[in-house]
C-alpha atoms as a PDB file:
ATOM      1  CA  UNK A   1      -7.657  36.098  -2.163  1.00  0.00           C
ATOM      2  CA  UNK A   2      -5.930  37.056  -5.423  1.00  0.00           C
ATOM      3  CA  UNK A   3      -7.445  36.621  -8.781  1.00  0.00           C
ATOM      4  CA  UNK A   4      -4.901  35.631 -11.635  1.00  0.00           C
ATOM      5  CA  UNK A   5      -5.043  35.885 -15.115  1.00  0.00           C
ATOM      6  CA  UNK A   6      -2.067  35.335 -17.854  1.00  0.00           C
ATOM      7  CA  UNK A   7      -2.280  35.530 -21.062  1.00  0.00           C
ATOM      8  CA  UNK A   8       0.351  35.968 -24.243  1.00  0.00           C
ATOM      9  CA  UNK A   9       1.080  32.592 -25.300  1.00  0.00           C
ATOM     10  CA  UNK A  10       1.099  31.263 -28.768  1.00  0.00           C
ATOM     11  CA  UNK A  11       2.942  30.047 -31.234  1.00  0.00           C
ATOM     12  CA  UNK A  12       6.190  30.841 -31.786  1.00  0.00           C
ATOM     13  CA  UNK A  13       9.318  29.655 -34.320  1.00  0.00           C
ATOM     14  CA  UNK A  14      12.493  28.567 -32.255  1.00  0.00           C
ATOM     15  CA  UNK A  15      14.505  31.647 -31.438  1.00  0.00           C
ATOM     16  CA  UNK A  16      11.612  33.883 -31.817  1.00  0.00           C
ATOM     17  CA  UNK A  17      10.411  35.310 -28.351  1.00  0.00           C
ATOM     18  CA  UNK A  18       7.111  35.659 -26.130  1.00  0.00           C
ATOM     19  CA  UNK A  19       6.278  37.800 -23.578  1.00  0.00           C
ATOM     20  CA  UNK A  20       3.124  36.695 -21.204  1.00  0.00           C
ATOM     21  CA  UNK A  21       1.672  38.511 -18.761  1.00  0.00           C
ATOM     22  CA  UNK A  22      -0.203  38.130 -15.651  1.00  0.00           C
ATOM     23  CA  UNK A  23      -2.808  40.173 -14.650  1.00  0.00           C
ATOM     24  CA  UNK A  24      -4.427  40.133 -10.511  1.00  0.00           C
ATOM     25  CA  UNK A  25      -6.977  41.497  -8.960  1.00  0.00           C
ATOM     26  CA  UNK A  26      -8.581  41.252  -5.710  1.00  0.00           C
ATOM     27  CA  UNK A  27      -6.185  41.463  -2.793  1.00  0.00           C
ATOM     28  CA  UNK A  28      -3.088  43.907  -2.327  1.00  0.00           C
ATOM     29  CA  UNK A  29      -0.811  42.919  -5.353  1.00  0.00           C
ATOM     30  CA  UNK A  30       2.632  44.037  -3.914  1.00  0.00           C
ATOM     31  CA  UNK A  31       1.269  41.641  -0.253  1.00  0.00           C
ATOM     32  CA  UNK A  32       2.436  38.341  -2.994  1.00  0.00           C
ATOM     33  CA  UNK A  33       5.706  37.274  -4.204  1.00  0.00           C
ATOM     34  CA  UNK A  34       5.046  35.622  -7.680  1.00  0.00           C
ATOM     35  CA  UNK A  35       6.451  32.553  -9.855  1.00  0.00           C
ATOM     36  CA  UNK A  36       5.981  31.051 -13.131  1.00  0.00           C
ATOM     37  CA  UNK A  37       5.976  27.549 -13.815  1.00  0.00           C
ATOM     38  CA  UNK A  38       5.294  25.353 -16.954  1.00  0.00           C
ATOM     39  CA  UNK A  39       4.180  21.990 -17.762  1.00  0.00           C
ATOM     40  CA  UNK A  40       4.880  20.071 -20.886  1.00  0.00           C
ATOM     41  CA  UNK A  41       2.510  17.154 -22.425  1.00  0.00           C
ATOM     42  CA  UNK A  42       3.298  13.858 -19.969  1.00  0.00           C
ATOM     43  CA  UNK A  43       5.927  15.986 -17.569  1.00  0.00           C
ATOM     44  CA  UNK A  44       5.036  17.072 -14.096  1.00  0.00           C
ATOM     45  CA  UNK A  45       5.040  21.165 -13.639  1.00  0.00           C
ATOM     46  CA  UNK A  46       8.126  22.458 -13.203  1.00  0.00           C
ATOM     47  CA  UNK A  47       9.526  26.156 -12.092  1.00  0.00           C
ATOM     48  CA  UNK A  48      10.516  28.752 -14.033  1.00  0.00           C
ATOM     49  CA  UNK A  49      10.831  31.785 -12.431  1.00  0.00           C
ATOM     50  CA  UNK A  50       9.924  33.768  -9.929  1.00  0.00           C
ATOM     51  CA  UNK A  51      10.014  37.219  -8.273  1.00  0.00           C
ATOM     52  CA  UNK A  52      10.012  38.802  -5.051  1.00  0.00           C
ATOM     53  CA  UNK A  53       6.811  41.216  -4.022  1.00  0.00           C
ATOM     54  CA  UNK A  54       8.910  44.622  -4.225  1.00  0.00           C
ATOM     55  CA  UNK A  55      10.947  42.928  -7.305  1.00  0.00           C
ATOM     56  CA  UNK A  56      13.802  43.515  -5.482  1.00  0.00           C
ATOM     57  CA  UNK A  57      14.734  39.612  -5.501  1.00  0.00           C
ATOM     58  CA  UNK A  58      14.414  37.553  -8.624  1.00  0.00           C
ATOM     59  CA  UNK A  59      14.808  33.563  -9.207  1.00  0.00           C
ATOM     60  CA  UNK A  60      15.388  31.613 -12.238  1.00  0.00           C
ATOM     61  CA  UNK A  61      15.512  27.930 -13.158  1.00  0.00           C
ATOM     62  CA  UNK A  62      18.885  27.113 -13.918  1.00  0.00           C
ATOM     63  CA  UNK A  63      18.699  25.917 -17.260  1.00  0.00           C
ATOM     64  CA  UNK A  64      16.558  29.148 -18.137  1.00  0.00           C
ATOM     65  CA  UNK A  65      18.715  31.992 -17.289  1.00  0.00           C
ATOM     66  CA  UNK A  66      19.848  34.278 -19.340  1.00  0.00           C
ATOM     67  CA  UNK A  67      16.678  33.507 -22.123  1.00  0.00           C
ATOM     68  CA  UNK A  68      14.093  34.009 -19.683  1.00  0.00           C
ATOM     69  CA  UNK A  69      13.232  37.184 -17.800  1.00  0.00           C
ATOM     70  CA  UNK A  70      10.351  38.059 -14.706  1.00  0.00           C
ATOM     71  CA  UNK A  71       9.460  41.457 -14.330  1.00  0.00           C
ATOM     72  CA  UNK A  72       6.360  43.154 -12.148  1.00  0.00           C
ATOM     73  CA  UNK A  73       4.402  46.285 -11.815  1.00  0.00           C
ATOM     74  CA  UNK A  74       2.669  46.630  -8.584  1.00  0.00           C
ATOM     75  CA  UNK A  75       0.915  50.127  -9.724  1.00  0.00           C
ATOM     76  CA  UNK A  76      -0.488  48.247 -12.623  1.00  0.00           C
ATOM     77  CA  UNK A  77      -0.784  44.567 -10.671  1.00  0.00           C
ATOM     78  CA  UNK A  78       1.081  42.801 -13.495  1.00  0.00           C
ATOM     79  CA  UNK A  79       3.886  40.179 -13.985  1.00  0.00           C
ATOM     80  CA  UNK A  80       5.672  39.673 -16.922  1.00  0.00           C
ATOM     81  CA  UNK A  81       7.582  36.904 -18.348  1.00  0.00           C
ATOM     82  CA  UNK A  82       9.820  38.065 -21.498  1.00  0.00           C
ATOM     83  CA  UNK A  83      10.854  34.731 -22.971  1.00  0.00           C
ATOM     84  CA  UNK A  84      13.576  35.173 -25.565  1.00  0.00           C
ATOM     85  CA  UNK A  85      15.389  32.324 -27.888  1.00  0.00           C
ATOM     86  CA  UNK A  86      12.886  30.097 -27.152  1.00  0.00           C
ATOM     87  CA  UNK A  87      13.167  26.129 -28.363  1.00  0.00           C
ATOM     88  CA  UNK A  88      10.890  23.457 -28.805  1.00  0.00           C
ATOM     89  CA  UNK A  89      11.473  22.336 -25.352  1.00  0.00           C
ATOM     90  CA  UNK A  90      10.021  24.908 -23.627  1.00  0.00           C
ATOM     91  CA  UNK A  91       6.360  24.085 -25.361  1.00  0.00           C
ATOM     92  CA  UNK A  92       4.213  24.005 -22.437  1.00  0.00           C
ATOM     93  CA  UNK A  93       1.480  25.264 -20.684  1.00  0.00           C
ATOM     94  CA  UNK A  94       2.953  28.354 -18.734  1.00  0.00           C
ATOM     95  CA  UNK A  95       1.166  29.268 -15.355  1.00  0.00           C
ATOM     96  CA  UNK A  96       1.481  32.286 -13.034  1.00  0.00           C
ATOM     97  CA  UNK A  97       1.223  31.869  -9.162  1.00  0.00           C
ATOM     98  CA  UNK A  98       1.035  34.265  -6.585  1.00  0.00           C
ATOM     99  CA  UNK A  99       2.517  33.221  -3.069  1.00  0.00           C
ATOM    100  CA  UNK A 100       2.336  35.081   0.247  1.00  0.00           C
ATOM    101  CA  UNK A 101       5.280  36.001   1.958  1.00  0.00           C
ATOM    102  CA  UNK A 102       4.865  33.355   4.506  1.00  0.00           C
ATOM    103  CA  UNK A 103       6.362  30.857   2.625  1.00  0.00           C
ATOM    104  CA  UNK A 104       9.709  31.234   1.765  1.00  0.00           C
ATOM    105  CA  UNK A 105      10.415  28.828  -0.963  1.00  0.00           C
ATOM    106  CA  UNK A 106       9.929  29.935  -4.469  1.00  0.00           C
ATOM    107  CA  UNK A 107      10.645  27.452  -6.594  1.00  0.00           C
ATOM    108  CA  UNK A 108       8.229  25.149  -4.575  1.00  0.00           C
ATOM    109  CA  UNK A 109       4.450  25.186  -6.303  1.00  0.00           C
ATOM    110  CA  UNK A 110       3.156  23.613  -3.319  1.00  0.00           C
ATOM    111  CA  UNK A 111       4.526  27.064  -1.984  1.00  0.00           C
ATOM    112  CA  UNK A 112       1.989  29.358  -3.934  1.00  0.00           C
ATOM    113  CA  UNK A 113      -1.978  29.068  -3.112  1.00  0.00           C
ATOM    114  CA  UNK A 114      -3.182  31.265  -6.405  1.00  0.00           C
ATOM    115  CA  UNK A 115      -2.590  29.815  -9.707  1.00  0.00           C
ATOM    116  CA  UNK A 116      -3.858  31.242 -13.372  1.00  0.00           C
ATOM    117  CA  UNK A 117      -5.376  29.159 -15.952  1.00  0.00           C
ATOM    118  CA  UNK A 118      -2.593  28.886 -17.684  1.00  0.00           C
ATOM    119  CA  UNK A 119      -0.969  30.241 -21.526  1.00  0.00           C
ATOM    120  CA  UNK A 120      -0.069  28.000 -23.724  1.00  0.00           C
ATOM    121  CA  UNK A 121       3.224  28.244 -25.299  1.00  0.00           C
ATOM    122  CA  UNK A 122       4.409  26.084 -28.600  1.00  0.00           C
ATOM    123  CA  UNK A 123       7.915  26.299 -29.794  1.00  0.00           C
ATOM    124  CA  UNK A 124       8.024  24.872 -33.505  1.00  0.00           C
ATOM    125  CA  UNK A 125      11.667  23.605 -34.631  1.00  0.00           C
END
């Protein structure tokens, strides 16, 4: 199993920027791809982003690109998530998931088996 822990949220004035992390323990870091998803008040969790266990492949929600970035450091066993021009609508409760590699979707949660707590992120206007 893989321990997850991200922190780094707060609050935040629209177009400031964030930058959570994600910090694992237990098993072999680099064995896990790993995502980050979100879930706003009343809205079911959605996917963010997501990157590949060497960080050779990276994924992005559509509507995030460009503002959002994944990043990982398999000496230190940490994922980032540098969120820049952020807007009210991307208040939410940000989570970090680790996957193995034998599932192959990842932008499916039902896809990753570890989850963090969660961060929460508010975006004033």
């Amino acid at each position: 199993q893989v321990q997850l822990v991200d922190t780094g949220g707060g609050l935040v004035q629209a177009g400031g920027s964030l930058r959570l992390s994600c910090a694992a323990s237990g098993r072999t870091f680099s064995n896990y791809d790993m995502g980050w998803f979100r879930q706003a008040p009343g809205k079911e969790r959605e996917f963010v982003t997501a990157i590949s266990w060497s960080g050779g492949r990276t994924y992005y929600a559509d509507s995030l690109k460009g503002r959002f970035t994944i990043s990982r450091d398999n000496v230190k066993n940490m994922v980032y998530l540098q969120m820049n021009s952020l807007k009210p609508e991307d208040t939410a409760l940000y989570y970090c998931a680790a996957k193995t590699r034998t599932y192959y979707d990842f932008r499916a949660s039902r896809s990753y088996g570890y989850w963090g707590q969660g961060t929460q992120v508010t975006v004033s206007s």
